[in-house]
N, C-alpha and C. Protein backbone atom coordinates (compact mmCIF):
# COMPACT_ATOMS: atom_id res chain seq x y z
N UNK A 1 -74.01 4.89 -92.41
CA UNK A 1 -75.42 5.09 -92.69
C UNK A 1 -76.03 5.90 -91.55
N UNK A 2 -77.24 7.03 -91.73
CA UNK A 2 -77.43 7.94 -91.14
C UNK A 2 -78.79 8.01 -91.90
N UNK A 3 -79.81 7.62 -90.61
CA UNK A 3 -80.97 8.24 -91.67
C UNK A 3 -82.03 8.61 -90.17
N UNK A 4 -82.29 9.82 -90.41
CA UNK A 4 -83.41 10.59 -89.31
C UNK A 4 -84.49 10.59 -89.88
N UNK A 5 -85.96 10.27 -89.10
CA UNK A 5 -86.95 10.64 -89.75
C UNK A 5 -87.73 11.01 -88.09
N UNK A 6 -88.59 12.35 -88.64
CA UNK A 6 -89.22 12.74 -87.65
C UNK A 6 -90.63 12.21 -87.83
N UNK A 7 -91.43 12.02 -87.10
CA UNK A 7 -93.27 11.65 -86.71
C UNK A 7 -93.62 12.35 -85.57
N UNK A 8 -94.48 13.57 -86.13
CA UNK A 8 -95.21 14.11 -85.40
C UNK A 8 -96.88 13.90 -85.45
N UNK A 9 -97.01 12.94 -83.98
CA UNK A 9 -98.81 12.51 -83.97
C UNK A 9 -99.27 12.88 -83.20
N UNK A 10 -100.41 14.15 -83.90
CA UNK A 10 -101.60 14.86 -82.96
C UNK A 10 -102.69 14.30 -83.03
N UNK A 11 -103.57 14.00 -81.72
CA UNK A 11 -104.71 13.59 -81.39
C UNK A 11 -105.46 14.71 -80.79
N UNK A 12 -107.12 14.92 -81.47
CA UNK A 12 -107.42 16.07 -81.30
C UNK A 12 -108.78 15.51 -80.56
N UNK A 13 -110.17 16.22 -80.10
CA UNK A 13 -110.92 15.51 -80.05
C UNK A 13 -111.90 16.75 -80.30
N UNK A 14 -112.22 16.73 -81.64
CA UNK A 14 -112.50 17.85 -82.22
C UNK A 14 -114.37 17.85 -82.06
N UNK A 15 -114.83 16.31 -82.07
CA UNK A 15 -116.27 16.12 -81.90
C UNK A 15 -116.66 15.88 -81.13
N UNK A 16 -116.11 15.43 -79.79
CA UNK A 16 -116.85 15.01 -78.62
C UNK A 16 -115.70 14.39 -77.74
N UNK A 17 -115.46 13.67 -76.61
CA UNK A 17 -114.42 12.99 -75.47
C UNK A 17 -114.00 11.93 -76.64
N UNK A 18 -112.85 11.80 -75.94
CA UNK A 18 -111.98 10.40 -76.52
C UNK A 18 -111.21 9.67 -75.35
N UNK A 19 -111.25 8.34 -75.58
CA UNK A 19 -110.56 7.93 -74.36
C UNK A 19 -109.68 6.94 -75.20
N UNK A 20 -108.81 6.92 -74.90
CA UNK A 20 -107.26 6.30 -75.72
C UNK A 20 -107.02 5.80 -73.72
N UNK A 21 -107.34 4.52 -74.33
CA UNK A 21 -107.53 3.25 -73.46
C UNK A 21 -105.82 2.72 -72.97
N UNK A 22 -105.84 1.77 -71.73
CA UNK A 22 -104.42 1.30 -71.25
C UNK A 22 -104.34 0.16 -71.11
N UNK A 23 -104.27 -0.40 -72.70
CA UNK A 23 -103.66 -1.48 -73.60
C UNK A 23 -102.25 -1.25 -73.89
N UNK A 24 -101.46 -2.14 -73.71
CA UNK A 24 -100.53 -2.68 -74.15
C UNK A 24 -99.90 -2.77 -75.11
N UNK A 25 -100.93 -3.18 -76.26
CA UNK A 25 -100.98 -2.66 -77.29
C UNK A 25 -101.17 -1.70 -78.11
N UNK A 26 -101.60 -0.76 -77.70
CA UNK A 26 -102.12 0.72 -78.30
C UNK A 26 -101.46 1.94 -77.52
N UNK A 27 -100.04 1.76 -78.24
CA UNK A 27 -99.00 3.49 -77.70
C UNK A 27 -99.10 4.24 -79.15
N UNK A 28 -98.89 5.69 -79.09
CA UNK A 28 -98.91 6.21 -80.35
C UNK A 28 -98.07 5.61 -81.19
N UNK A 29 -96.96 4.88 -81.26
CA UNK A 29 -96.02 4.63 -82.02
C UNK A 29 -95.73 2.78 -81.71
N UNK A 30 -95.62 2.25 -82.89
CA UNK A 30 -95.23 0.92 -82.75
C UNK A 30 -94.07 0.53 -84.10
N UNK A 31 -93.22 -0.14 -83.44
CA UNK A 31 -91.83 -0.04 -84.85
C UNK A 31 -91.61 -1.61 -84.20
N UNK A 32 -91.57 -2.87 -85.46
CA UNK A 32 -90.94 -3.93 -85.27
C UNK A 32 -89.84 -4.22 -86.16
N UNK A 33 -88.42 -5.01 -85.53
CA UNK A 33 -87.70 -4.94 -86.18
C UNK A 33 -87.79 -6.22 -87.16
N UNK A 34 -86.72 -6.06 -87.82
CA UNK A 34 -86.26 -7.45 -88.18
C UNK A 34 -86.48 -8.64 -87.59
N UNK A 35 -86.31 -9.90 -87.88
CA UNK A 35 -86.41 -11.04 -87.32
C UNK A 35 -85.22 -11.20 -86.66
N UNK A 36 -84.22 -11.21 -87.25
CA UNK A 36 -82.60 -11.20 -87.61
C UNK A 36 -81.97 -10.35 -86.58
N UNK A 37 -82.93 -9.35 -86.39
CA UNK A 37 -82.33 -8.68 -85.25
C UNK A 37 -82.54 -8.33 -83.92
N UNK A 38 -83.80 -9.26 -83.86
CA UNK A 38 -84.43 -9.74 -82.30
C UNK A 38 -83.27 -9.99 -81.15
N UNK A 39 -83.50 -9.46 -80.31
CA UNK A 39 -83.11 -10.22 -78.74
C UNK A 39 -82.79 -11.77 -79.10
N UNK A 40 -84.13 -12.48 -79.27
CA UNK A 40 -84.28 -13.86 -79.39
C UNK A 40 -83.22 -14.00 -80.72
N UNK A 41 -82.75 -13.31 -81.41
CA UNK A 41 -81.87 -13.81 -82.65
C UNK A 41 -80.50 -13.60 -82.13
N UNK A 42 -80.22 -13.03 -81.04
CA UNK A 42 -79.06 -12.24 -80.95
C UNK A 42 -78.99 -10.81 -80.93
N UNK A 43 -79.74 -9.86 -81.01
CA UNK A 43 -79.77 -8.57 -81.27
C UNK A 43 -79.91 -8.18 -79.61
N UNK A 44 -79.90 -6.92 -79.57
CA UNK A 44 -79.40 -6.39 -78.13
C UNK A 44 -80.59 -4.79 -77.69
N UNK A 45 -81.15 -5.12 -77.18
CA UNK A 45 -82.30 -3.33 -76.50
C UNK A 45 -81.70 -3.46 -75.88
N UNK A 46 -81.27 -1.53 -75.57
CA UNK A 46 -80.12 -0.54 -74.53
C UNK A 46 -81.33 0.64 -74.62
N UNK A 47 -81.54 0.93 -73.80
CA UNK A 47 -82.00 2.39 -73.22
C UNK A 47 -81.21 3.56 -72.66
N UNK A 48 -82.10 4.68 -72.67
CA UNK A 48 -80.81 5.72 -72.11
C UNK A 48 -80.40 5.41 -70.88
N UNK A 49 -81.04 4.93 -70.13
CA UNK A 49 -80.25 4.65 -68.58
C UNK A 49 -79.18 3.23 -68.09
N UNK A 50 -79.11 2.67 -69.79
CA UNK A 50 -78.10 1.60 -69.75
C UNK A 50 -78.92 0.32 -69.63
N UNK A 51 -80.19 -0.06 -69.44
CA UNK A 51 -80.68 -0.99 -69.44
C UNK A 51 -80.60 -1.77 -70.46
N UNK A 52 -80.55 -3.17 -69.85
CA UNK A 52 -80.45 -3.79 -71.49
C UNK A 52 -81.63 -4.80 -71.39
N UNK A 53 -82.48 -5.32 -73.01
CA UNK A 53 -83.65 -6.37 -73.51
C UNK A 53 -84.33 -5.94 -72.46
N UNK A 54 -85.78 -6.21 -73.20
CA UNK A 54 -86.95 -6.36 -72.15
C UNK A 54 -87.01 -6.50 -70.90
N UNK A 55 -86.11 -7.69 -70.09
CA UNK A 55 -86.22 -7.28 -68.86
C UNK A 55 -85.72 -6.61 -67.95
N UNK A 56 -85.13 -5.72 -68.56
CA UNK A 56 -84.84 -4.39 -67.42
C UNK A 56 -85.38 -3.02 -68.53
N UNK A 57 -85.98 -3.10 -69.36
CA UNK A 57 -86.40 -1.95 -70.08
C UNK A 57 -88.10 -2.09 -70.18
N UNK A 58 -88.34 -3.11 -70.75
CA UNK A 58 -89.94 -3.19 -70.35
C UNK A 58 -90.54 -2.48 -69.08
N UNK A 59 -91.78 -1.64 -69.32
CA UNK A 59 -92.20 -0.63 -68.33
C UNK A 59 -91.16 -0.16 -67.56
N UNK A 60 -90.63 0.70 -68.00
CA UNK A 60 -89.39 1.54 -67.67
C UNK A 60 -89.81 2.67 -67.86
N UNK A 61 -89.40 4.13 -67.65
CA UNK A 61 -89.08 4.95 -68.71
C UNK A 61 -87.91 5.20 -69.11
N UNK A 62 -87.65 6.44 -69.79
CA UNK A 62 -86.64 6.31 -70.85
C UNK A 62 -86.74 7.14 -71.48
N UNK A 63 -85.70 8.37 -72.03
CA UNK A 63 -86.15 8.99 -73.03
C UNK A 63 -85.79 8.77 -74.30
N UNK A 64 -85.05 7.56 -74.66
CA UNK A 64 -84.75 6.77 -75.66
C UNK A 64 -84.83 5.92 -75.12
N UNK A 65 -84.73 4.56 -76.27
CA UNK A 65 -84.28 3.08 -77.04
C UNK A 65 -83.94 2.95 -77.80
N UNK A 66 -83.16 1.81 -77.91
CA UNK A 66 -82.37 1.38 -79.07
C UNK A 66 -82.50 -0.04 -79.39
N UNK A 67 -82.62 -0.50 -80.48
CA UNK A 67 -82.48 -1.80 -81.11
C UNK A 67 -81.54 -2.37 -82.18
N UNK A 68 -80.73 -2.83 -81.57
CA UNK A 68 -79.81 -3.52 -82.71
C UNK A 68 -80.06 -4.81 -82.96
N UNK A 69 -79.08 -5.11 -84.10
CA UNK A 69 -78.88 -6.78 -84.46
C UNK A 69 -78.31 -6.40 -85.68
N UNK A 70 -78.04 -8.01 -86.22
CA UNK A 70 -77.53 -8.27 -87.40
C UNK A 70 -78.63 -8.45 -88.72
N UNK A 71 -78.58 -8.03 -89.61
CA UNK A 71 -79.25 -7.67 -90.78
C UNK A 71 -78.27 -8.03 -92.26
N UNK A 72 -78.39 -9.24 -92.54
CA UNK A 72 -77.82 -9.32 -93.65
C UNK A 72 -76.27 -9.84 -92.77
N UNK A 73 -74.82 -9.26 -93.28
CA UNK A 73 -73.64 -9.17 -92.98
C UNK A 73 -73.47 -8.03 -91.31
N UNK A 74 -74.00 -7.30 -91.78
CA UNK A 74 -73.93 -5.76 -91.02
C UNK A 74 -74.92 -5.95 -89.38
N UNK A 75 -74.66 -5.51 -89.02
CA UNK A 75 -74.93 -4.54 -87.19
C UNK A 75 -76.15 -3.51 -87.61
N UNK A 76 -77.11 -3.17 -87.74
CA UNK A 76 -77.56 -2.54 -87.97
C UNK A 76 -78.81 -2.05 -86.80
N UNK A 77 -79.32 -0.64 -86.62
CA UNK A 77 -80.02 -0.12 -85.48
C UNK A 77 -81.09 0.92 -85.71
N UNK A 78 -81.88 0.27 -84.80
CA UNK A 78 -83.35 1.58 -84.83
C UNK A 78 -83.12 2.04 -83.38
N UNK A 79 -83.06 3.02 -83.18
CA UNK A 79 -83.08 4.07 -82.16
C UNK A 79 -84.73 5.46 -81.98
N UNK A 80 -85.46 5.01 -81.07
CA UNK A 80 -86.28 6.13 -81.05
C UNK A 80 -85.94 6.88 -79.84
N UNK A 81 -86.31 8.08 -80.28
CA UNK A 81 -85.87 8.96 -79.12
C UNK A 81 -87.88 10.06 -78.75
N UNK A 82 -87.73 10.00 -77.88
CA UNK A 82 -88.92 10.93 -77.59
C UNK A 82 -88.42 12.40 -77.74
N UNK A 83 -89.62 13.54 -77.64
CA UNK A 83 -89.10 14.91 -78.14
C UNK A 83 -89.78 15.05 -75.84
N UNK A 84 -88.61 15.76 -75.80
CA UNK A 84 -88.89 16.28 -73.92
C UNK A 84 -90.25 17.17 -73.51
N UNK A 85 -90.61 17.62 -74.82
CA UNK A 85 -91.43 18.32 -75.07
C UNK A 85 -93.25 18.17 -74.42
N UNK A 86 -93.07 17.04 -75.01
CA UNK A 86 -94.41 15.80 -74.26
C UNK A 86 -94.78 16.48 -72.82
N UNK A 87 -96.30 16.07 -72.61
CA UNK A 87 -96.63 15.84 -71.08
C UNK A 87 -95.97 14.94 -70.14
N UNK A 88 -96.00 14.01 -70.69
CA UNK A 88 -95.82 12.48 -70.09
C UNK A 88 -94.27 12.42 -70.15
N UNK A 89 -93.44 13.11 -70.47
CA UNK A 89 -91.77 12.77 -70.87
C UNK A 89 -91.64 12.33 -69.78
N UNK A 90 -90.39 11.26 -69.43
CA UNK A 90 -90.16 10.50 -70.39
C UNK A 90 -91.19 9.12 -70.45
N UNK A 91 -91.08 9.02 -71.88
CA UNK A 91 -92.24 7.83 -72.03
C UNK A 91 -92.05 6.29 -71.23
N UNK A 92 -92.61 5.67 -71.02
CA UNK A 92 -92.26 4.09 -71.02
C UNK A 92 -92.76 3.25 -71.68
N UNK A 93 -92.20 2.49 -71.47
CA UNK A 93 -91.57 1.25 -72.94
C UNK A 93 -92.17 -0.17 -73.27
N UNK A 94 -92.61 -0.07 -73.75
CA UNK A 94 -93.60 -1.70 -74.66
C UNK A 94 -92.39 -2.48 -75.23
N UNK A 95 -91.29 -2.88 -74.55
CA UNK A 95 -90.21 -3.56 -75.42
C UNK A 95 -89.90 -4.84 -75.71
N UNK A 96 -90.35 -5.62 -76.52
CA UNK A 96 -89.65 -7.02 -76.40
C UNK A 96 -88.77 -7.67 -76.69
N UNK A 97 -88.33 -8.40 -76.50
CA UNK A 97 -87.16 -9.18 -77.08
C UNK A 97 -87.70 -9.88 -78.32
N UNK A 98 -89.02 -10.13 -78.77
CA UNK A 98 -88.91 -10.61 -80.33
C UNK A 98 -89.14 -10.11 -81.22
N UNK A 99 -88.86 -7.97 -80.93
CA UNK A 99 -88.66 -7.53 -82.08
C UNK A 99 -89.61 -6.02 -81.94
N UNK A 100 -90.27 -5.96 -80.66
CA UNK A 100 -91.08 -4.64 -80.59
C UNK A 100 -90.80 -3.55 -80.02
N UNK A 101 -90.69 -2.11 -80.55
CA UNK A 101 -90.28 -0.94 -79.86
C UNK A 101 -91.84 -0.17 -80.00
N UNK A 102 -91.94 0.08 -78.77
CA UNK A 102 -93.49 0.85 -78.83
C UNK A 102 -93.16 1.54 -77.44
N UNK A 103 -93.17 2.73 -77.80
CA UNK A 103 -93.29 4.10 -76.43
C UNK A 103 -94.77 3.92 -76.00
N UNK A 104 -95.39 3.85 -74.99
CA UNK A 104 -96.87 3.71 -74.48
C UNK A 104 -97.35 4.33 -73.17
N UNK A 105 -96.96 5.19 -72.85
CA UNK A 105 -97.99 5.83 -71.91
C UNK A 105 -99.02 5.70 -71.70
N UNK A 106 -99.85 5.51 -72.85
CA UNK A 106 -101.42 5.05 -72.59
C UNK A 106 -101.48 3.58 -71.36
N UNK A 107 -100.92 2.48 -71.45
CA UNK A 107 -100.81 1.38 -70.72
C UNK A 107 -100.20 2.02 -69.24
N UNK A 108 -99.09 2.38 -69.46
CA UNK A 108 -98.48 2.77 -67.82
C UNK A 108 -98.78 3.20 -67.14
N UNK A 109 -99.43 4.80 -67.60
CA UNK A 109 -99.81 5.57 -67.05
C UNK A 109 -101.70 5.61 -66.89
N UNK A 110 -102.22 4.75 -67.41
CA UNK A 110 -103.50 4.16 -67.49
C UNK A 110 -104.48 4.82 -68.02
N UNK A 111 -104.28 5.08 -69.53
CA UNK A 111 -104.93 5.85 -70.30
C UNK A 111 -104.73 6.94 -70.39
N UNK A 112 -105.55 7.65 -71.21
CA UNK A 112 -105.79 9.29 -71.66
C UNK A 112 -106.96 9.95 -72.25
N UNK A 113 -107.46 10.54 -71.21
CA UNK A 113 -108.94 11.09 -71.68
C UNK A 113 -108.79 12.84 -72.17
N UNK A 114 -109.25 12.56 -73.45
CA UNK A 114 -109.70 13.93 -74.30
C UNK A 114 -110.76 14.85 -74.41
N UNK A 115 -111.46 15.59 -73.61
CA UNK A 115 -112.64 15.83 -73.91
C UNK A 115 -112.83 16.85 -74.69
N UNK A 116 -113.94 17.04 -75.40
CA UNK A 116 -114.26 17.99 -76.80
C UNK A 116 -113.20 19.12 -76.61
N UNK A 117 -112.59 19.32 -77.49
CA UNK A 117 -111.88 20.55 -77.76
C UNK A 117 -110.13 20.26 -77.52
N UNK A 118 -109.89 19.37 -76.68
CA UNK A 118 -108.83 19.37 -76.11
C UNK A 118 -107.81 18.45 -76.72
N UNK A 119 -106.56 18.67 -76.81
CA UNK A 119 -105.34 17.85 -78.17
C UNK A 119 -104.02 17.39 -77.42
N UNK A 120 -103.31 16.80 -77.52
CA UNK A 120 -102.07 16.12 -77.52
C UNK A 120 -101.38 15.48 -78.74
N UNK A 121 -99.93 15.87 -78.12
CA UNK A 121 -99.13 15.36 -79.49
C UNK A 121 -98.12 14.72 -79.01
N UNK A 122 -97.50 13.80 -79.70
CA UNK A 122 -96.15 13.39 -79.48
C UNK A 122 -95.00 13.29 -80.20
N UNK A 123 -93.99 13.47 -80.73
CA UNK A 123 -92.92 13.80 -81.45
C UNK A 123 -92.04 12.71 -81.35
N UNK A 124 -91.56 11.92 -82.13
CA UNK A 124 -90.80 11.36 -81.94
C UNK A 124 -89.47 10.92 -83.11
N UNK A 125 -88.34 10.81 -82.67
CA UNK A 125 -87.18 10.86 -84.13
C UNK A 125 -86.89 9.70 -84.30
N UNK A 126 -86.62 8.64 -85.38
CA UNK A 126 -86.42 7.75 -85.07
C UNK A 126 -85.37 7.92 -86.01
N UNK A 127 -83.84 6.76 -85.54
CA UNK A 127 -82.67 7.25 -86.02
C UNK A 127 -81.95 5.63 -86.72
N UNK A 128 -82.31 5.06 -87.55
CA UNK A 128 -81.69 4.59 -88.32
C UNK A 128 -79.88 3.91 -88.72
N UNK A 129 -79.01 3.17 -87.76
CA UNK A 129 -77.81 3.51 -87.99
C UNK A 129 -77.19 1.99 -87.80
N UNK A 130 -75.94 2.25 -88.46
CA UNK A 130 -75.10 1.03 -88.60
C UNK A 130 -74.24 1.27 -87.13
N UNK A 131 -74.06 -0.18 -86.57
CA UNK A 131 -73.54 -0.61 -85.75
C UNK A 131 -74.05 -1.03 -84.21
N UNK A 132 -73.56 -0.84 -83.35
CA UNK A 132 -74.46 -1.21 -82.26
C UNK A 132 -74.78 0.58 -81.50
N UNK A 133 -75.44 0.20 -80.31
CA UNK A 133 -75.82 1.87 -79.53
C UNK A 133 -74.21 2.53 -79.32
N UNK A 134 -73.48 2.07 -79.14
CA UNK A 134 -72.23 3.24 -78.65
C UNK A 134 -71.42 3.27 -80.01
N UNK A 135 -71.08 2.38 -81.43
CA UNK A 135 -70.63 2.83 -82.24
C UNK A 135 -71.39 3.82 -83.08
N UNK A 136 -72.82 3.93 -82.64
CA UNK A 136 -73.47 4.63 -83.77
C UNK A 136 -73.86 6.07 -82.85
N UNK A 137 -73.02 6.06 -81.68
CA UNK A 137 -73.37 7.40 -80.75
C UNK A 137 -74.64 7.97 -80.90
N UNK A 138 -76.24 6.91 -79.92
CA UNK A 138 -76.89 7.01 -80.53
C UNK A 138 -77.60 7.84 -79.03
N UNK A 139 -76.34 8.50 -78.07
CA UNK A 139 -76.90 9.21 -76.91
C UNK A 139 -76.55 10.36 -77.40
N UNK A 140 -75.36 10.89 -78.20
CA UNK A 140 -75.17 11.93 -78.88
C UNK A 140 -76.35 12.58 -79.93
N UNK A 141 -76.92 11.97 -80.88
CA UNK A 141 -77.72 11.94 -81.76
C UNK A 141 -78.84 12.36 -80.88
N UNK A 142 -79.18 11.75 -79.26
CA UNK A 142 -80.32 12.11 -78.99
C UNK A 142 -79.97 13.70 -78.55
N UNK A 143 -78.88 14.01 -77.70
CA UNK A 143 -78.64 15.36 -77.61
C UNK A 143 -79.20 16.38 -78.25
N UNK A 144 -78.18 15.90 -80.03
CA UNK A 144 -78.39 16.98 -81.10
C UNK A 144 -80.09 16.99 -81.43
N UNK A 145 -81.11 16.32 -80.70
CA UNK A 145 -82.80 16.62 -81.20
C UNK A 145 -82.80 17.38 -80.31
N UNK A 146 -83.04 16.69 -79.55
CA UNK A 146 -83.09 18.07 -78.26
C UNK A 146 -82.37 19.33 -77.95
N UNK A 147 -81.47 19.71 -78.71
CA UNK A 147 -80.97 20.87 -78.56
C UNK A 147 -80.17 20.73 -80.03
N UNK A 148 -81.10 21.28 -80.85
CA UNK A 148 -80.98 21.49 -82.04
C UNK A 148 -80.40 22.68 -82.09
N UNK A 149 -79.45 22.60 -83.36
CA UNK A 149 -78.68 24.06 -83.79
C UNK A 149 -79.54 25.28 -84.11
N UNK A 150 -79.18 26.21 -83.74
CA UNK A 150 -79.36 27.83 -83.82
C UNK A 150 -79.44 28.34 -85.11
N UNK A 151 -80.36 28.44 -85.82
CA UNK A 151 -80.21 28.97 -87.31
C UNK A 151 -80.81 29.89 -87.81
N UNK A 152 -79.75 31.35 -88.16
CA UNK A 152 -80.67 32.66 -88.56
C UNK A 152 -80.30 33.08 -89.51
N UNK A 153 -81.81 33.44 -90.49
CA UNK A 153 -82.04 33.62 -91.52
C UNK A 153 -81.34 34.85 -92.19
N UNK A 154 -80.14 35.15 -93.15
CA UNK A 154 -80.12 36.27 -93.41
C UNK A 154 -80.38 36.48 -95.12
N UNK A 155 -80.98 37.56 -95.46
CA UNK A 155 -81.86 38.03 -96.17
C UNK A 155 -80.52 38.61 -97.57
N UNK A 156 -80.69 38.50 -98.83
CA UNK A 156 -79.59 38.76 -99.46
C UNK A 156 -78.99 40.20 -99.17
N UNK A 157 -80.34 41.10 -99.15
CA UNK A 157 -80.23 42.54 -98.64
C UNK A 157 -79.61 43.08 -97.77
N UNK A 158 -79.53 42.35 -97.07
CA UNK A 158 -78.36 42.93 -95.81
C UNK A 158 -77.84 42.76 -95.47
């Protein structure tokens, strides 16, 4: 199983300042897993620098995470990866052991102020896969976002 999905979220501040506050709760992105596949159930958070569960990944950065556990019979994994692209790369991590993956800069880095006119975005892939972080080569996978294949268009005509 192999399933990519990209989320790209722009914040604009098209009418006046915005201040995207440093809560804990409020990163552009929040993904909870399974029950089944919690820390607290048995399930396992690995980051790119080898860290493992909340307490060595919580307020970290990272330019990935990973979440496994068991789901049903099967090993199954959410992997987000950030795009390098970002201001803030690499993000840090809202992670818990009972089930939360949330990238948050807003908290770490202690907010983000927008004033009229001015935008940010963040990109992020999230990768879907059977097994744990090294059977589902989920540092490879982050590679291939970040240095995506070369592809040129040729025209029937020529």
């Amino acid at each position: 199983m192999l399933v990519l999905s990209i989320y790209h979220l722009p914040f604009s501040a098209d009418f006046g300042r915005v201040e995207l506050g440093a809560t804990k709760e409020a990163g552009p992105l929040g993904i909870r897993v399974a029950e089944t596949m919690s820390v607290d159930r048995g399930g396992t958070i690995v980051n790119a620098h080898g860290s493992i569960n909340e307490e060595e990944c919580w307020g970290n950065s990272a330019p990935w995470c990973d979440y496994f556990g068991k789901v049903g019979g099967d090993i199954l994994g959410i992997a987000t990866f950030e795009d390098p692209q970002i201001t803030e790369f690499p993000t840090y991590w809202h992670i818990r052991n009972y089930g939360l993956i949330a990238p948050n800069n807003f908290y770490f880095r202690g907010g983000q102020v927008l004033n009229k006119g001015e935008s940010l975005s963040y990109t992020y892939r999230i990768y879907f896969h059977r097994g744990d972080t090294q059977e589902a080569s989920v540092a490879e996978r982050y590679q291939d976002f970040i240095h995506p294949p070369k592809v040129k268009v040729i025209k029937d005509d020529e």
